[in-house]
Structures are given as C-alpha cells and as structure tokens.
N, C-alpha and C. Protein backbone atom coordinates (compact mmCIF):
# COMPACT_ATOMS: atom_id res chain seq x y z
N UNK A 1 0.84 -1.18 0.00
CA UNK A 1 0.00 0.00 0.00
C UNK A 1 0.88 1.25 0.00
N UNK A 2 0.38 1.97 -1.08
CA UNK A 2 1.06 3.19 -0.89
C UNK A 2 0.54 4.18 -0.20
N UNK A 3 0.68 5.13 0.76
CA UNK A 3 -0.23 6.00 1.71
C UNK A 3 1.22 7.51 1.36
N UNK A 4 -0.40 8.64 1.57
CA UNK A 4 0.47 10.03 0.82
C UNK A 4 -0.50 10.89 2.06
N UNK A 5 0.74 11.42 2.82
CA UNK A 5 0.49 12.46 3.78
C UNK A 5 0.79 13.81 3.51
N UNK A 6 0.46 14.93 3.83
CA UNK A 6 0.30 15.97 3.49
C UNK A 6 1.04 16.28 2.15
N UNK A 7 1.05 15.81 1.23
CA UNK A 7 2.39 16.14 0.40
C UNK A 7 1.93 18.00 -0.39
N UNK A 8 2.85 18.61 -0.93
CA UNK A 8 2.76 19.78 -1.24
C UNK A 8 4.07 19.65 -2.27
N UNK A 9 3.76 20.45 -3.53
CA UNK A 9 4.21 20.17 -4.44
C UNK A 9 4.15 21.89 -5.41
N UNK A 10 4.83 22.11 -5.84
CA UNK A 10 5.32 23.57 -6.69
C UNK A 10 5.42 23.83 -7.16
N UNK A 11 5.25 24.49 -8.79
CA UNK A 11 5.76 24.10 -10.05
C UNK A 11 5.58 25.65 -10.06
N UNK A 12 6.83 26.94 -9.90
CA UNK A 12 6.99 27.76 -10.13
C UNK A 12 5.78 28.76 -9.29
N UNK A 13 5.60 28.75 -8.11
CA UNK A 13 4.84 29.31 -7.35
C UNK A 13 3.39 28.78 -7.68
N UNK A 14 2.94 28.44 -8.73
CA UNK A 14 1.99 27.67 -8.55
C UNK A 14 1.78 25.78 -8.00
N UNK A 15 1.08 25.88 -7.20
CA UNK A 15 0.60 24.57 -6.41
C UNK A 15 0.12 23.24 -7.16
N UNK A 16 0.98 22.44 -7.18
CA UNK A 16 0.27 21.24 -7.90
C UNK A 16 -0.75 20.20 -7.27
N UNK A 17 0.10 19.99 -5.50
CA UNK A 17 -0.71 19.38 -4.45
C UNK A 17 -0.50 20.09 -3.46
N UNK A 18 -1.55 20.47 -2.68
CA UNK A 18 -1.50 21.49 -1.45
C UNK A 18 -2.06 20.59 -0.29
N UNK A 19 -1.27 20.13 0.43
CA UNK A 19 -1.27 19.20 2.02
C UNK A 19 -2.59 18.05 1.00
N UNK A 20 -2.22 17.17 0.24
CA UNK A 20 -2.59 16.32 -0.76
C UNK A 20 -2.98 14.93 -0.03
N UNK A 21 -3.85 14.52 0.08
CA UNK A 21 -3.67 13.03 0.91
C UNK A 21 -3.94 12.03 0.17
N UNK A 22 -3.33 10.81 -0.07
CA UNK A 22 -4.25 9.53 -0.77
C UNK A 22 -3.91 8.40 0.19
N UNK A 23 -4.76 7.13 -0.40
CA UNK A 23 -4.02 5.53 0.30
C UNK A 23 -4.59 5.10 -1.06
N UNK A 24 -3.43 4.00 -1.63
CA UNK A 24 -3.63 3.91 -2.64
C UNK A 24 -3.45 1.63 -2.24
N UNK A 25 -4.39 1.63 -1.52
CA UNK A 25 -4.88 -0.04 -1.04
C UNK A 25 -4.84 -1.18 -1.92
N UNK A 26 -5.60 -0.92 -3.00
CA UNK A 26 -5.36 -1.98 -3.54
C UNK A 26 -4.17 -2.45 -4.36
N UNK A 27 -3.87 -4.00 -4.63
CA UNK A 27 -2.89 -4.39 -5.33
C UNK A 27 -3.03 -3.90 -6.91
N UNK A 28 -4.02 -3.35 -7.54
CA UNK A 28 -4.35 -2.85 -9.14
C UNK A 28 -4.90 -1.76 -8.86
N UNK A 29 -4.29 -0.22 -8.91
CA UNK A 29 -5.12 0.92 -9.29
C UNK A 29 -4.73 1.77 -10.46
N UNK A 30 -5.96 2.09 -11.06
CA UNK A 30 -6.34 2.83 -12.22
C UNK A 30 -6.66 4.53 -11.71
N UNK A 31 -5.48 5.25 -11.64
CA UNK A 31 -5.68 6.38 -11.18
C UNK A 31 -6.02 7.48 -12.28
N UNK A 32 -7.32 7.75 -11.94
CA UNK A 32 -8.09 8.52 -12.86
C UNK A 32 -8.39 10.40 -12.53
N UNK A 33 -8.05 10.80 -13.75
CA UNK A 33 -8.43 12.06 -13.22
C UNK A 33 -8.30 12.73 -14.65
N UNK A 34 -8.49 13.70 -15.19
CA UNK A 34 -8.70 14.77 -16.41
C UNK A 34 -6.86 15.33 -16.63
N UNK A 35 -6.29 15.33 -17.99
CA UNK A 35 -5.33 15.52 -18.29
C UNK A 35 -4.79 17.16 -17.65
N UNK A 36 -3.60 17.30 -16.88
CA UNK A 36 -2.78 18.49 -16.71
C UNK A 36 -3.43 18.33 -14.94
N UNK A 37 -3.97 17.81 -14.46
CA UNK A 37 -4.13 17.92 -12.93
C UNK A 37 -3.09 17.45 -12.42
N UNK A 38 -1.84 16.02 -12.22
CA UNK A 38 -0.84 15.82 -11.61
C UNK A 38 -0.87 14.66 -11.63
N UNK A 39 -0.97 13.50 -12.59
CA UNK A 39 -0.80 12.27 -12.67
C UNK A 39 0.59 12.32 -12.56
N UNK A 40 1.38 12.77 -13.85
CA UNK A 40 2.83 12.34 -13.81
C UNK A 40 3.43 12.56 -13.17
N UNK A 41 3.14 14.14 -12.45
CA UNK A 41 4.03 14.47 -11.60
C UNK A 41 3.99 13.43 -9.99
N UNK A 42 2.77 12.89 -9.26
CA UNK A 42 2.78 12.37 -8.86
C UNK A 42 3.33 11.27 -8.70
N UNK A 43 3.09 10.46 -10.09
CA UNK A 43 4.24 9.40 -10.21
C UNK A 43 5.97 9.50 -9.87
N UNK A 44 6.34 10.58 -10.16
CA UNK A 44 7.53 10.92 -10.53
C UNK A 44 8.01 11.15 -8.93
N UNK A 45 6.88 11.82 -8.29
CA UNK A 45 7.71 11.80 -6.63
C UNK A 45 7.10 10.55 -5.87
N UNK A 46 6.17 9.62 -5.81
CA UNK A 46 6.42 7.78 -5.64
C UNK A 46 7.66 7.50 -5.94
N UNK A 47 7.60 7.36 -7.01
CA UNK A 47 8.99 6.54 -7.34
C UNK A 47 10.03 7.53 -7.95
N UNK A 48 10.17 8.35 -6.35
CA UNK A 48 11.68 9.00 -5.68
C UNK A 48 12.31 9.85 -7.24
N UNK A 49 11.66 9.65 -8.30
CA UNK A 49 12.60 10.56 -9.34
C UNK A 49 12.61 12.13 -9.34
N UNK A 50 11.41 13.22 -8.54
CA UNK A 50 11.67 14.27 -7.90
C UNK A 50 11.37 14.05 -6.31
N UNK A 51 12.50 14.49 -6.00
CA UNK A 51 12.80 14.58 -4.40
C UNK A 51 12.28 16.27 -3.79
N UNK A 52 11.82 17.09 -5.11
CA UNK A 52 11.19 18.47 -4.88
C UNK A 52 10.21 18.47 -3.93
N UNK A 53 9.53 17.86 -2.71
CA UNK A 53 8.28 18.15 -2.32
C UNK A 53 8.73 18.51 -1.14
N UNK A 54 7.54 18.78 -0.32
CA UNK A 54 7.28 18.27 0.78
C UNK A 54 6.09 17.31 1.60
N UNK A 55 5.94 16.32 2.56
CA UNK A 55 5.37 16.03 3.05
C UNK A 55 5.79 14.62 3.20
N UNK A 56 4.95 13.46 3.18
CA UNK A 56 5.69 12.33 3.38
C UNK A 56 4.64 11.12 2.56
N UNK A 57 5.61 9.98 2.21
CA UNK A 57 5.34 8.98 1.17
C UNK A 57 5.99 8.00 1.89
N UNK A 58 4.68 7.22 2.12
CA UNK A 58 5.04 5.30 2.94
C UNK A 58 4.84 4.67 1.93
N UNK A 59 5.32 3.41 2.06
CA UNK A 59 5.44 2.06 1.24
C UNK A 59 5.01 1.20 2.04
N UNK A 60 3.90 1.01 2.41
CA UNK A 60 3.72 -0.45 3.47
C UNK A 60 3.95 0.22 4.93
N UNK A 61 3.37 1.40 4.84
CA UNK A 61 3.75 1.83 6.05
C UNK A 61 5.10 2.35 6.89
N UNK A 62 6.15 2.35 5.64
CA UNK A 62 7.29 2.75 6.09
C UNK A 62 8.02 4.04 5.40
N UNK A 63 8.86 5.02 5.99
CA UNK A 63 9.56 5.45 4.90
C UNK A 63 10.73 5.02 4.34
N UNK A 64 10.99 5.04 3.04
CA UNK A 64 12.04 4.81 1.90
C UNK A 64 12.82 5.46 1.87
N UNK A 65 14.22 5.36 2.05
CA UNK A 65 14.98 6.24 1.82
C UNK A 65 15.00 6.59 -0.10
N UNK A 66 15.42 5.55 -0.37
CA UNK A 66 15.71 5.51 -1.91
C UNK A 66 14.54 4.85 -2.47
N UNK A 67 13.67 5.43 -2.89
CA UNK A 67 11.85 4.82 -3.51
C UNK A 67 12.43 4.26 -4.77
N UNK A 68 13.56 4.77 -5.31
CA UNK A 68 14.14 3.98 -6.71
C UNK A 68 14.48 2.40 -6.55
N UNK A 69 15.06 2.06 -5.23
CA UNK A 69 14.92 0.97 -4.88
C UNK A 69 13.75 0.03 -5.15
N UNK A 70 12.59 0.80 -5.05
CA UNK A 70 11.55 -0.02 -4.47
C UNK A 70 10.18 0.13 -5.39
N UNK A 71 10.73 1.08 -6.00
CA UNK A 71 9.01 1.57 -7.12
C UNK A 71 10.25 1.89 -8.54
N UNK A 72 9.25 0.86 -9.75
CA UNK A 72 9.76 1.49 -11.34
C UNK A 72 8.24 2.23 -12.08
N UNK A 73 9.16 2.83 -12.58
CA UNK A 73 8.01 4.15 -13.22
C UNK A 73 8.35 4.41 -14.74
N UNK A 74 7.24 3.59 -15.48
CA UNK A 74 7.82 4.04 -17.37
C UNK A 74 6.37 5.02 -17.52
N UNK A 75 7.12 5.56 -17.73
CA UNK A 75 6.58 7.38 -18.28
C UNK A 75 7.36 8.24 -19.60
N UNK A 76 6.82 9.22 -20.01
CA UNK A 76 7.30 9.77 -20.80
C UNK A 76 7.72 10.78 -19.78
N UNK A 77 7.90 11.23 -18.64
CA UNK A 77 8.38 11.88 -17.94
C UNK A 77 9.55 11.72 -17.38
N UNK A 78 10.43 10.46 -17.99
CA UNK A 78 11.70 10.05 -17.67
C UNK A 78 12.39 11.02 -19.09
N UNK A 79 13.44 11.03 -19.00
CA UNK A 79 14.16 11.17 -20.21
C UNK A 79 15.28 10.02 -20.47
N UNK A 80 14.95 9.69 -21.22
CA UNK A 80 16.59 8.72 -21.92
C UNK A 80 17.05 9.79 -23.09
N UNK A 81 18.71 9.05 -22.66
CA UNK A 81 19.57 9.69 -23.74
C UNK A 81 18.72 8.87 -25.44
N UNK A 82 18.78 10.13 -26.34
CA UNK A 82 17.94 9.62 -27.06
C UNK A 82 18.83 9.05 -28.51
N UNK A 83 20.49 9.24 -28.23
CA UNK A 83 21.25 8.97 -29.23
C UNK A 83 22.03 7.68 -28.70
N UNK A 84 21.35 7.20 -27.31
CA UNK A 84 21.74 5.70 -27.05
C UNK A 84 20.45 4.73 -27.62
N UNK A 85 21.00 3.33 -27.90
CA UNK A 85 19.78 2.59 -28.75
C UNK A 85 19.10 2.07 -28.05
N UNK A 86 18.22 1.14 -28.12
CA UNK A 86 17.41 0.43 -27.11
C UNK A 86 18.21 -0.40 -26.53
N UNK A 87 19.16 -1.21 -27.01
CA UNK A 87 20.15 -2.19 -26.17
C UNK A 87 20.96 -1.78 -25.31
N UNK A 88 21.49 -0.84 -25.38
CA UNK A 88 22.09 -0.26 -24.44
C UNK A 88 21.26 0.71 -23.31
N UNK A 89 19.96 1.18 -23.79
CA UNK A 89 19.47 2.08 -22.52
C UNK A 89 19.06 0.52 -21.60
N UNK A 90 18.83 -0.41 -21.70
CA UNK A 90 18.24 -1.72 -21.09
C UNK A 90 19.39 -2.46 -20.60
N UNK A 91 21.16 -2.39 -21.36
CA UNK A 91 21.95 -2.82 -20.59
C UNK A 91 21.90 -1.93 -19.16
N UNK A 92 22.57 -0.62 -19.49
CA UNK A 92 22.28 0.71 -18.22
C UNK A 92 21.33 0.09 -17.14
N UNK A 93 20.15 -0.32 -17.53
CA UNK A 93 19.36 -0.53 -16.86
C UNK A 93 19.77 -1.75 -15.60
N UNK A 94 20.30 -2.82 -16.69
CA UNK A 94 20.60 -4.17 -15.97
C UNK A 94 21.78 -3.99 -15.08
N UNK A 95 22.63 -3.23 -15.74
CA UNK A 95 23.79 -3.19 -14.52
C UNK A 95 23.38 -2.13 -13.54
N UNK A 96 23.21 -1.55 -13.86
CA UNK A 96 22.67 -0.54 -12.37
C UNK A 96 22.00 -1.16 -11.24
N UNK A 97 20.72 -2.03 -12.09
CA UNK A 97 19.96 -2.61 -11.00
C UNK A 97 20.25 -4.09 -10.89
N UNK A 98 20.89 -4.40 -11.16
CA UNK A 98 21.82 -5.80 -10.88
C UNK A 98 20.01 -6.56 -11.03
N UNK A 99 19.56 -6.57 -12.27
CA UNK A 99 18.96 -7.32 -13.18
C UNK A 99 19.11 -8.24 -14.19
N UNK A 100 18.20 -9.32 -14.74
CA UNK A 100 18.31 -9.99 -15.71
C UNK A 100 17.94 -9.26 -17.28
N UNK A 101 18.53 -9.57 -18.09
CA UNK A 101 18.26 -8.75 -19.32
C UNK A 101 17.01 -9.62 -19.70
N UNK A 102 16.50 -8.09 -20.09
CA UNK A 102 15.14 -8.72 -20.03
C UNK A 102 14.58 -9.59 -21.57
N UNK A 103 14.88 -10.13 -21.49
CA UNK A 103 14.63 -11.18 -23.16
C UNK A 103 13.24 -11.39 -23.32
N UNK A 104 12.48 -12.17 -22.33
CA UNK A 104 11.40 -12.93 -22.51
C UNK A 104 10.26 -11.38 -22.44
N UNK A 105 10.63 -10.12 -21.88
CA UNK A 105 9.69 -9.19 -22.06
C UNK A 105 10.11 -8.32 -23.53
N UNK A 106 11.32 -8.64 -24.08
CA UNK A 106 11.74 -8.28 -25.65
C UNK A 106 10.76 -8.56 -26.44
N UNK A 107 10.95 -10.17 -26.11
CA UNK A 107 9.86 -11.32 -27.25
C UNK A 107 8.31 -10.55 -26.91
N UNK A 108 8.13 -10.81 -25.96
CA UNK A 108 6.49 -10.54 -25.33
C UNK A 108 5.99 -9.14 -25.96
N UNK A 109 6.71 -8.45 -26.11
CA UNK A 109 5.76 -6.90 -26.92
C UNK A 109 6.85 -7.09 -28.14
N UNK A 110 7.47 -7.97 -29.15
CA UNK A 110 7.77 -8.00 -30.21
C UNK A 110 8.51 -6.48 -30.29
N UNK A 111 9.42 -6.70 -29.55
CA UNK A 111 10.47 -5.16 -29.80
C UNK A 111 12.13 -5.76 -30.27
N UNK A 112 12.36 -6.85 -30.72
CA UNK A 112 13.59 -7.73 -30.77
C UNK A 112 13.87 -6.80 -32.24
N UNK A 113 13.27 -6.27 -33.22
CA UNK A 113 13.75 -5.81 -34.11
C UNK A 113 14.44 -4.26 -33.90
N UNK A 114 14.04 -4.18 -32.86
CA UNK A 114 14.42 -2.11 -32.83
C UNK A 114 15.03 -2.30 -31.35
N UNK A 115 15.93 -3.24 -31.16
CA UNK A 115 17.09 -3.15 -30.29
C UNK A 115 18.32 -2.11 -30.70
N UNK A 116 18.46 -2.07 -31.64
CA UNK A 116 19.85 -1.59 -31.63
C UNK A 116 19.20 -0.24 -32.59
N UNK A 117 18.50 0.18 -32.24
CA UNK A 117 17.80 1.93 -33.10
C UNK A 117 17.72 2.39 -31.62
N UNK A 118 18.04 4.01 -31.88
CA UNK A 118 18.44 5.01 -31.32
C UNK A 118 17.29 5.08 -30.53
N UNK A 119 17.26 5.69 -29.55
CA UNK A 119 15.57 5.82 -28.62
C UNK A 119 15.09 7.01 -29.83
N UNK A 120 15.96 7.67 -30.41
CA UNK A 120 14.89 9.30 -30.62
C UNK A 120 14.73 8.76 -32.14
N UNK A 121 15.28 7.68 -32.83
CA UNK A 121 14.72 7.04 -33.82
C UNK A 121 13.31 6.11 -33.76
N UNK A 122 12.44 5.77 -32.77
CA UNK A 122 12.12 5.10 -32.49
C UNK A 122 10.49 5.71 -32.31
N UNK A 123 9.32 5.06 -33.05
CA UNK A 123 7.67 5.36 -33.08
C UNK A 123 7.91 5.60 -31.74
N UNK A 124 6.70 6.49 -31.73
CA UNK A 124 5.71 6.24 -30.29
C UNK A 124 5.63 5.21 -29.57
N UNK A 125 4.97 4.39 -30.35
CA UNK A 125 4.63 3.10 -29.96
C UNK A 125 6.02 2.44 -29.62
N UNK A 126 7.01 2.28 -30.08
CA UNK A 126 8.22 1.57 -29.77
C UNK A 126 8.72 2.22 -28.55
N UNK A 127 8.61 3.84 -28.62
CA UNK A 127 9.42 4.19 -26.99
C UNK A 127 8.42 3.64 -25.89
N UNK A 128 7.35 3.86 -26.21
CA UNK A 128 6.00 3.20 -24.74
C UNK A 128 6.50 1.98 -24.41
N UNK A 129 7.04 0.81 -26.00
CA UNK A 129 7.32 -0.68 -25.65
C UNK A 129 8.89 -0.56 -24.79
N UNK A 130 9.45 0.34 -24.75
CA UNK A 130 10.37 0.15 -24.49
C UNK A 130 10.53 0.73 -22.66
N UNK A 131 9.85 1.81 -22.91
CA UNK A 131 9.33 2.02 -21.35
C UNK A 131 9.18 1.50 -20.51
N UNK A 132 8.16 0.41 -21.19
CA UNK A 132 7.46 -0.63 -20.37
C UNK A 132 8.68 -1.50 -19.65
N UNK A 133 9.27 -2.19 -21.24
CA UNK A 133 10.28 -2.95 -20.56
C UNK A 133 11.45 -2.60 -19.93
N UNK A 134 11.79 -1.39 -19.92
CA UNK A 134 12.63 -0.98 -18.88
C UNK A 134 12.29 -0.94 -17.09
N UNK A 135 11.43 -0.79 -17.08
CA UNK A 135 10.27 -0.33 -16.01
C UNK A 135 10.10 -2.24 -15.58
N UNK A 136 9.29 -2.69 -16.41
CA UNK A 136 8.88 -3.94 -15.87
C UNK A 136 10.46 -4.97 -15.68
N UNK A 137 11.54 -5.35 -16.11
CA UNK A 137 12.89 -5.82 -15.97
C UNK A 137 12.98 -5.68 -14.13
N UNK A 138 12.65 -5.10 -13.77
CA UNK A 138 13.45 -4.91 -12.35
C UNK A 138 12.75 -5.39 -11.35
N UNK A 139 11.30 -6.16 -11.95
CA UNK A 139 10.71 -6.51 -11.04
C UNK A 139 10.56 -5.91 -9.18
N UNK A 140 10.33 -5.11 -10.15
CA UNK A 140 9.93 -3.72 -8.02
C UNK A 140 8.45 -4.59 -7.32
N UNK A 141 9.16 -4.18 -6.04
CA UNK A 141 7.10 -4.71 -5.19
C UNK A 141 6.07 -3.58 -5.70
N UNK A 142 6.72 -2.28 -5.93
CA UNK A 142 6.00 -1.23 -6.51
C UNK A 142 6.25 -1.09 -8.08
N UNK A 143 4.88 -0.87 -9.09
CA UNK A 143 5.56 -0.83 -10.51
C UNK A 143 3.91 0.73 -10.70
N UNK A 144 4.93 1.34 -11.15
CA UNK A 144 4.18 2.86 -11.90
C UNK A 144 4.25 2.58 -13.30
N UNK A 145 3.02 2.55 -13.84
CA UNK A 145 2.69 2.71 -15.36
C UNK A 145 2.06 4.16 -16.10
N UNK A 146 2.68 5.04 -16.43
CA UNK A 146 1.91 6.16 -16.80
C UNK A 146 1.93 5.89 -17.96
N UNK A 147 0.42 6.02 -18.35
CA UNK A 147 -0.58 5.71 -19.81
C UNK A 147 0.10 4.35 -20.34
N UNK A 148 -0.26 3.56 -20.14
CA UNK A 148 0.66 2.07 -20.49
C UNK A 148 0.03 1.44 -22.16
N UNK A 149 -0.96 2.11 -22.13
CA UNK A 149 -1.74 1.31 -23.29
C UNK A 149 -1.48 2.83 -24.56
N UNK A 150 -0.92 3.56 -24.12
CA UNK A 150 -0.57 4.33 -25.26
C UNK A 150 -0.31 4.63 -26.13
N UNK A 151 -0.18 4.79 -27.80
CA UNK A 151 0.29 4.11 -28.81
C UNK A 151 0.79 2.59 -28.91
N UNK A 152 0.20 1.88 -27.73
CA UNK A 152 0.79 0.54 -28.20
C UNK A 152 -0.59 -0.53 -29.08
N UNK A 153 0.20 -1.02 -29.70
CA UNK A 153 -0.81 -1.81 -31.00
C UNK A 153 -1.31 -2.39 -30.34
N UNK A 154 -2.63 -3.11 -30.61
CA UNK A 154 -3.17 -4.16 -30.02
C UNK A 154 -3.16 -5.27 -29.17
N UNK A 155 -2.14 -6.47 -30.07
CA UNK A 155 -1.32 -7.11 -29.83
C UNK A 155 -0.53 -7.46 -28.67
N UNK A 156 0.18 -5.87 -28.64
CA UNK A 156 1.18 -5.50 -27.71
C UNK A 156 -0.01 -5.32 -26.34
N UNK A 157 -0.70 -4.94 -26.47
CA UNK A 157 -1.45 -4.31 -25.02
C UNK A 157 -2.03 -5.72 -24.49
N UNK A 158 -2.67 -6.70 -25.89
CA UNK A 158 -3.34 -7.84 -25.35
C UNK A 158 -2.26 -8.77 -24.36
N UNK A 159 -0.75 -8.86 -24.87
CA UNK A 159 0.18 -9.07 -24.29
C UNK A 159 0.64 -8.64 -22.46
N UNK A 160 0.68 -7.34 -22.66
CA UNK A 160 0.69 -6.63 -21.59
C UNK A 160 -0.32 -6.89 -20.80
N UNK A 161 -1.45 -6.99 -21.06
CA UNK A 161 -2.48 -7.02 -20.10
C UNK A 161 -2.43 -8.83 -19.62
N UNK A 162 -1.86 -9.80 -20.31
CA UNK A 162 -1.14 -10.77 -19.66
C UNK A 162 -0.75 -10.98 -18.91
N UNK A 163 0.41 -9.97 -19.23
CA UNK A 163 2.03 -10.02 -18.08
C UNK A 163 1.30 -9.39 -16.67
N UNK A 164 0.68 -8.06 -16.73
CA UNK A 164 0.34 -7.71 -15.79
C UNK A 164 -0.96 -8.65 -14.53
N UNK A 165 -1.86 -9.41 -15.31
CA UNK A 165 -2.74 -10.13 -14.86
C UNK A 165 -1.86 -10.77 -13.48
N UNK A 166 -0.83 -11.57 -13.35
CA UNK A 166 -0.34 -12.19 -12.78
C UNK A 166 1.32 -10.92 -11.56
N UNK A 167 1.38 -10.24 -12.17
CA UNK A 167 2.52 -9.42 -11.27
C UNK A 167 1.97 -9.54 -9.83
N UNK A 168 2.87 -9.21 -9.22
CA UNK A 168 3.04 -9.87 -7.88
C UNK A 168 3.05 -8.84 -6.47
N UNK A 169 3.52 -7.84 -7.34
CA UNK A 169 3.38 -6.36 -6.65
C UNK A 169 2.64 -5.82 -6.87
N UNK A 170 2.60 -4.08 -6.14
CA UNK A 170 1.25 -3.48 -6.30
C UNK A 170 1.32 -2.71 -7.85
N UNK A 171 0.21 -2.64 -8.29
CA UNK A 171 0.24 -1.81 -9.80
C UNK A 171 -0.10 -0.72 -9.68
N UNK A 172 0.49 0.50 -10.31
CA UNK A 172 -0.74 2.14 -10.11
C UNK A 172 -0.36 2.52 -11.25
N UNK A 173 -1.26 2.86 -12.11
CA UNK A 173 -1.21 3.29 -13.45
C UNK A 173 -2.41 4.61 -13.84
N UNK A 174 -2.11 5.25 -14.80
CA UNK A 174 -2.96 6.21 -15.30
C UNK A 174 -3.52 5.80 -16.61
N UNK A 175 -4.69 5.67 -17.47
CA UNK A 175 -5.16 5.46 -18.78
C UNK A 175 -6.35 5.75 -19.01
N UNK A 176 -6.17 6.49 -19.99
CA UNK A 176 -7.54 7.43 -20.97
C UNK A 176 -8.72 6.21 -21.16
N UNK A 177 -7.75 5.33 -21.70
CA UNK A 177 -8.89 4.42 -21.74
C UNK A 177 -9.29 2.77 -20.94
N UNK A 178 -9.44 3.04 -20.16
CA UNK A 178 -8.58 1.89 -18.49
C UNK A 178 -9.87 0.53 -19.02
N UNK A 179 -10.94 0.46 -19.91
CA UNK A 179 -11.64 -0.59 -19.88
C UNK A 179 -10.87 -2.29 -19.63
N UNK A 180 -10.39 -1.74 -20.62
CA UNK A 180 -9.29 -3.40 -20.46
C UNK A 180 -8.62 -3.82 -19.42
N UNK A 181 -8.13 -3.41 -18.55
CA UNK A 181 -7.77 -3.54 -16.93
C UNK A 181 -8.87 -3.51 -16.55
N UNK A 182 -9.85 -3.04 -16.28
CA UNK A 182 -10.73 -3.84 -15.68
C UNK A 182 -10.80 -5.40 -15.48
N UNK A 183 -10.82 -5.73 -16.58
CA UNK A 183 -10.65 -7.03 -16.66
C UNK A 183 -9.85 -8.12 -15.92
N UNK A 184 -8.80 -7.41 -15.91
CA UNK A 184 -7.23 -8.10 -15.14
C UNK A 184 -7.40 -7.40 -13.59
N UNK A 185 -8.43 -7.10 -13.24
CA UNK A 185 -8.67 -6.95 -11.49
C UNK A 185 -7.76 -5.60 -11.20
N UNK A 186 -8.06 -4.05 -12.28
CA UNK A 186 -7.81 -3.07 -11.36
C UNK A 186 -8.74 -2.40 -11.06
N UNK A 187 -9.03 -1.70 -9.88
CA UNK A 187 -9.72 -0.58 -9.33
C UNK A 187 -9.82 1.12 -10.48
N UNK A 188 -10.98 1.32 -10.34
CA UNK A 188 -10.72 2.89 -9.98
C UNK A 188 -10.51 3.60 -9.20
N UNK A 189 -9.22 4.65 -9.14
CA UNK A 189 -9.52 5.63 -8.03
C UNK A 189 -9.35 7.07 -8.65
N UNK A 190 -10.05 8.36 -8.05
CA UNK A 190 -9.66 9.47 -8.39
C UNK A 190 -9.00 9.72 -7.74
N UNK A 191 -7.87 10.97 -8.71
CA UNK A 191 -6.78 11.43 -7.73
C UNK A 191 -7.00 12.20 -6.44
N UNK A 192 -8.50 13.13 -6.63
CA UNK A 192 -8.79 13.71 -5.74
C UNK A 192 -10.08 13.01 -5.08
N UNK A 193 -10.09 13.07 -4.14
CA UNK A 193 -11.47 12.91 -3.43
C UNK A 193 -12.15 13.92 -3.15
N UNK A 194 -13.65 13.47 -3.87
CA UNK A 194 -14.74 14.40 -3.85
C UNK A 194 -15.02 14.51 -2.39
C-alpha cells in the first residue's frame, strides 16, 4: 500500500498538491483524473525521481529512503539519452539494477527488431514498448505505469495485459482508456477525493 500524507508540491509558485492526501490499497489501481491535474508528476515523486516536495510517502507503512529501490516508473516523464539505442538504454538498466536482461519481455511486446535503433529514432509506440520494458525488468514490489496502453498496437497491449494479470506487486497506473484492466482486477480511483 502506498499512503500520501500531506504532500505539497510547486511548479513555479503555482501549487500542484496542497497538504494532498491519498491511500492507494489496492494491489491494481487505475488512477483517474482529467489531463494536466498531476498524474505524472505524482508518479515521478512515488517513485523518488523528484525529491522536490514536501510532506511524506510510505510504502507499506514505512519510509524509503531511496523509492528507486523499491518503485519502477515508465513514463514519458523520464528522459533517456535519445542517441543511445534500445540495447544499451536496457543494458544501463541491468547493470545498475543488478537485473536480468530482459529477453522474454523483448519477445512478449515483439520489440527484438528495434534493439539496436536510437531511442529518438524510435515510433511512439516503440518508446511506450520500451518504457514498459525498462520499467517492468526490475521486477519492483511497486511498478508505476503512466498511460501504459498508449500508442501501443493491439497485440502488444493484449500481451501486456497478460504479463500484468499475474505481477506480484502493487500496480498504479494512469489510462484514458482503463476498460481493459478492468478485466485483469484493477480498481478505480480518483486522484482527488470528492
């Protein structure tokens, strides 16, 4: 469970979350809310990639020193170097996090052909696949999906919504169009409570 105490958040004197509260309980949530309110940014301070706030963020009731440890987050709110290729932003990945290269999630969204193309060469749809599998490789108890079904083909999502059916940790994701998780046992929640 993820639980969010007063958090407060800034984006140039204007307020993104002002003393903000959530509990985010279940093992599948579909965090819903209208585009430019604070999905990503939210994500981005979960899983520790801005340390800008204030207030406080448990994991099971505890605090994290390093949430990178413990929560992966594929977003377009990361940046990769975009003149490294896909094989190498996913080696980076493996040695850092003293991971397995991720092969069997290569095969699984059919990205084995656009390994070795540049990230900023690379569709829409191929950086989302690649997101994913950067993000999903590290197997976290916490996994952040922002917009997961995003330019990805069919195929690829029917796939995904596979892999995810069975994960083992908690899920929190954002999507325009969340019908299909339903399916695979996630919740709705709004970001704000009415």
């Amino acid at each position: 469970m993820i639980q969010i105490e007063n958090l407060t958040k800034v984006f140039i004197h204007k307020p993104i979350f002002e003393n903000y509260q959530a509990q985010f309980e279940a093992q599948k949530v579909c965090l819903e809310a209208p585009n430019g309110l604070g999905k990503s940014t939210l994500f981005t301070l979960i899983a520790g990639i801005d340390r800008a706030y204030k207030g406080t963020i448990l994991y099971d009731g505890s605090l994290i020193e390093s949430p990178q440890t413990k929560v992966a987050l594929a977003s377009d709110a990361i940046a990769y170097p975009e003149f490294l290729t896909a094989r190498q932003l996913l080696s980076m990945t493996q040695k850092s996090w003293q991971c397995t290269f991720p092969e069997a999630l290569i095969e699984m969204l059919q990205f084995t052909p656009f390994l070795d193309t540049s990230y900023a060469a690379l569709s829409s749809g191929n950086q989302k696949k690649l997101q994913l599998i950067n993000a999903l490789m590290r197997q976290t108890p916490y996994m952040i999906l922002d917009e997961p079904s995003a330019a990805l083909d069919h195929q690829s999502l029917k796939k995904l919504l596979t892999y995810l059916h069975s994960y083992q940790g908690q899920l929190l994701i954002s999507c325009h169009e969340p019908a299909p998780f339903w399916d695979i046992g996630f919740v709705s929640q709004p970001l704000f409570a009415s």
